[in-house]
Protein backbone atom coordinates (compact mmCIF):
# COMPACT_ATOMS: atom_id res chain seq x y z
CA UNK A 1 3.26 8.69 0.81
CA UNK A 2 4.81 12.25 0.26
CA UNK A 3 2.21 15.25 1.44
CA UNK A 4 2.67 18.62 0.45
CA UNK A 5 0.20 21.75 1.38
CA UNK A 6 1.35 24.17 -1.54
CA UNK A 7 2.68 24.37 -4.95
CA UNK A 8 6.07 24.83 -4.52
CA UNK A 9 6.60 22.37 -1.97
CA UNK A 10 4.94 19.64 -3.83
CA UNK A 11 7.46 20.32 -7.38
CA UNK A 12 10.20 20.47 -4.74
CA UNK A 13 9.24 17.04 -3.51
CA UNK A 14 8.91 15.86 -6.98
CA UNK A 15 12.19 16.59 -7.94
CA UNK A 16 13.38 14.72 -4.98
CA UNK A 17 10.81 11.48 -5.78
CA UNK A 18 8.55 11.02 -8.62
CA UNK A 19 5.15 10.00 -7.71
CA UNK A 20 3.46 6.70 -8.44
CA UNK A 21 0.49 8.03 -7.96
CA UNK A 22 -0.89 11.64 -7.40
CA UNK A 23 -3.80 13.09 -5.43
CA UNK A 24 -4.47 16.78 -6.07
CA UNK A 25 -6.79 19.28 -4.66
CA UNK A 26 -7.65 22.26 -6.88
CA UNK A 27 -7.65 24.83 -3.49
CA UNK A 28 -3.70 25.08 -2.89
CA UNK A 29 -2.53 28.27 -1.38
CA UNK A 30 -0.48 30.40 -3.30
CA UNK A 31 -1.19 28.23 -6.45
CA UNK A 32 -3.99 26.36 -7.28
CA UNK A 33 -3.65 22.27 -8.14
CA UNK A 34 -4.36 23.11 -12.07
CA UNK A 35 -0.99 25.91 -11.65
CA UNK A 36 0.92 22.31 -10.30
CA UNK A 37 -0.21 19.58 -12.50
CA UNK A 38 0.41 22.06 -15.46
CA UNK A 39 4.13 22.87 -14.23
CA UNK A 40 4.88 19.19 -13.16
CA UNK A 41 3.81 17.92 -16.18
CA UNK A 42 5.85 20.37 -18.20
CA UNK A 43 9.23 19.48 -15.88
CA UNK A 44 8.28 15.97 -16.71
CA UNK A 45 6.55 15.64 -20.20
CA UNK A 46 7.82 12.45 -20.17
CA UNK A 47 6.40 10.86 -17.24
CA UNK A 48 3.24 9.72 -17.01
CA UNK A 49 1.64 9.71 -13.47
CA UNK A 50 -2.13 9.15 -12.53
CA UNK A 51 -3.56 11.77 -10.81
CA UNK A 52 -6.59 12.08 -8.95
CA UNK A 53 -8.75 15.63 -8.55
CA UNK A 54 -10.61 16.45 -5.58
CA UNK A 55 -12.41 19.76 -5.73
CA UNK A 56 -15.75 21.47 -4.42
CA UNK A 57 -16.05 23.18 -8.01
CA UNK A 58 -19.54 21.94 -9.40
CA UNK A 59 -17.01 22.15 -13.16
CA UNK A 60 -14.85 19.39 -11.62
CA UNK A 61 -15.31 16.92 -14.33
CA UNK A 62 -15.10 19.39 -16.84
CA UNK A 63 -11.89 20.17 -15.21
CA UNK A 64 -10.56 17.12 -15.00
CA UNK A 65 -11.62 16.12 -18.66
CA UNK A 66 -9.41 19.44 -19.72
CA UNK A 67 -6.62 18.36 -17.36
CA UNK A 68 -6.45 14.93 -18.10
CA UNK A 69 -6.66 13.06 -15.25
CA UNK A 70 -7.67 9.95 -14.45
CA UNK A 71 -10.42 10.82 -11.76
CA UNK A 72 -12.17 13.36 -10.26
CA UNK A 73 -13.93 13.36 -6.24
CA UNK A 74 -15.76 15.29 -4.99
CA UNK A 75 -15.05 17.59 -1.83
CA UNK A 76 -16.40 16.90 1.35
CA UNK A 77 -15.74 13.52 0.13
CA UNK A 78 -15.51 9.42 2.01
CA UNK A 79 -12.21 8.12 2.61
CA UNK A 80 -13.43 4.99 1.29
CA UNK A 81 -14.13 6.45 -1.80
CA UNK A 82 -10.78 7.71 -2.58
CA UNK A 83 -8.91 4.66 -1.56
CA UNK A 84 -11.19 2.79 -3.92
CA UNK A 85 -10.03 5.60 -6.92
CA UNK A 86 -5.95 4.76 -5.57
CA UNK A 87 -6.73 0.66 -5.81
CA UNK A 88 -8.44 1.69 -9.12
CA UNK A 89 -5.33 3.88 -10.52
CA UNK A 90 -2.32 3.38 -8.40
CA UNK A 91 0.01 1.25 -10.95
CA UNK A 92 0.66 -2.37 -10.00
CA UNK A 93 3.09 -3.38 -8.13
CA UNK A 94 6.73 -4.90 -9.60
CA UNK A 95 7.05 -8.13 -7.90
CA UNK A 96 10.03 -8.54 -5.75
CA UNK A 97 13.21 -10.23 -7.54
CA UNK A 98 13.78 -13.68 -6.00
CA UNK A 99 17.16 -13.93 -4.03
């Protein structure tokens, strides 16, 4: 798991390691999630990475229709919840090569 608290520091990670699997809050400082999954997806159009919203906006769903994403929580939120939406979305694992 890679963790990042803004913007830039989460494209900087990205360019280090791609994601398998992305959870994003809308409330970043300096930039807002919607500012990152917009610039991450144009650095990599060609990658496609789940992502999961959490936001306190009452228009999350709407948001997260317009975004594309594969889910949407709601903030405060149960951490059982959102490890059932990363079962639901993370992408299966490659099984190991035999050796």
């Amino acid at each position: 798991m890679i963790a990042a608290g803004d913007v830039p520091s989460a494209l900087a990670q990205c360019e280090v390691q791609l994601p398998d699997l992305m959870v994003v809050d809308l409330m970043l400082p300096i930039e807002d999630g919607e500012m990152f999954l917009r610039e991450f997806r144009r650095r990599w159009r060609h990658v496609d990475v789940p992502v999961i919203l959490l936001s306190a906006s009452t228009a999350r769903n709407e948001i997260a229709r317009n975004l594309k994403v594969e889910a949407a929580l709601a903030k405060p939120f149960f951490a059982e919840d959102l490890l059932e939406l990363v079962v639901a979305h993370a992408p299966a694992e490659e099984p190991a090569a035999a050796g």
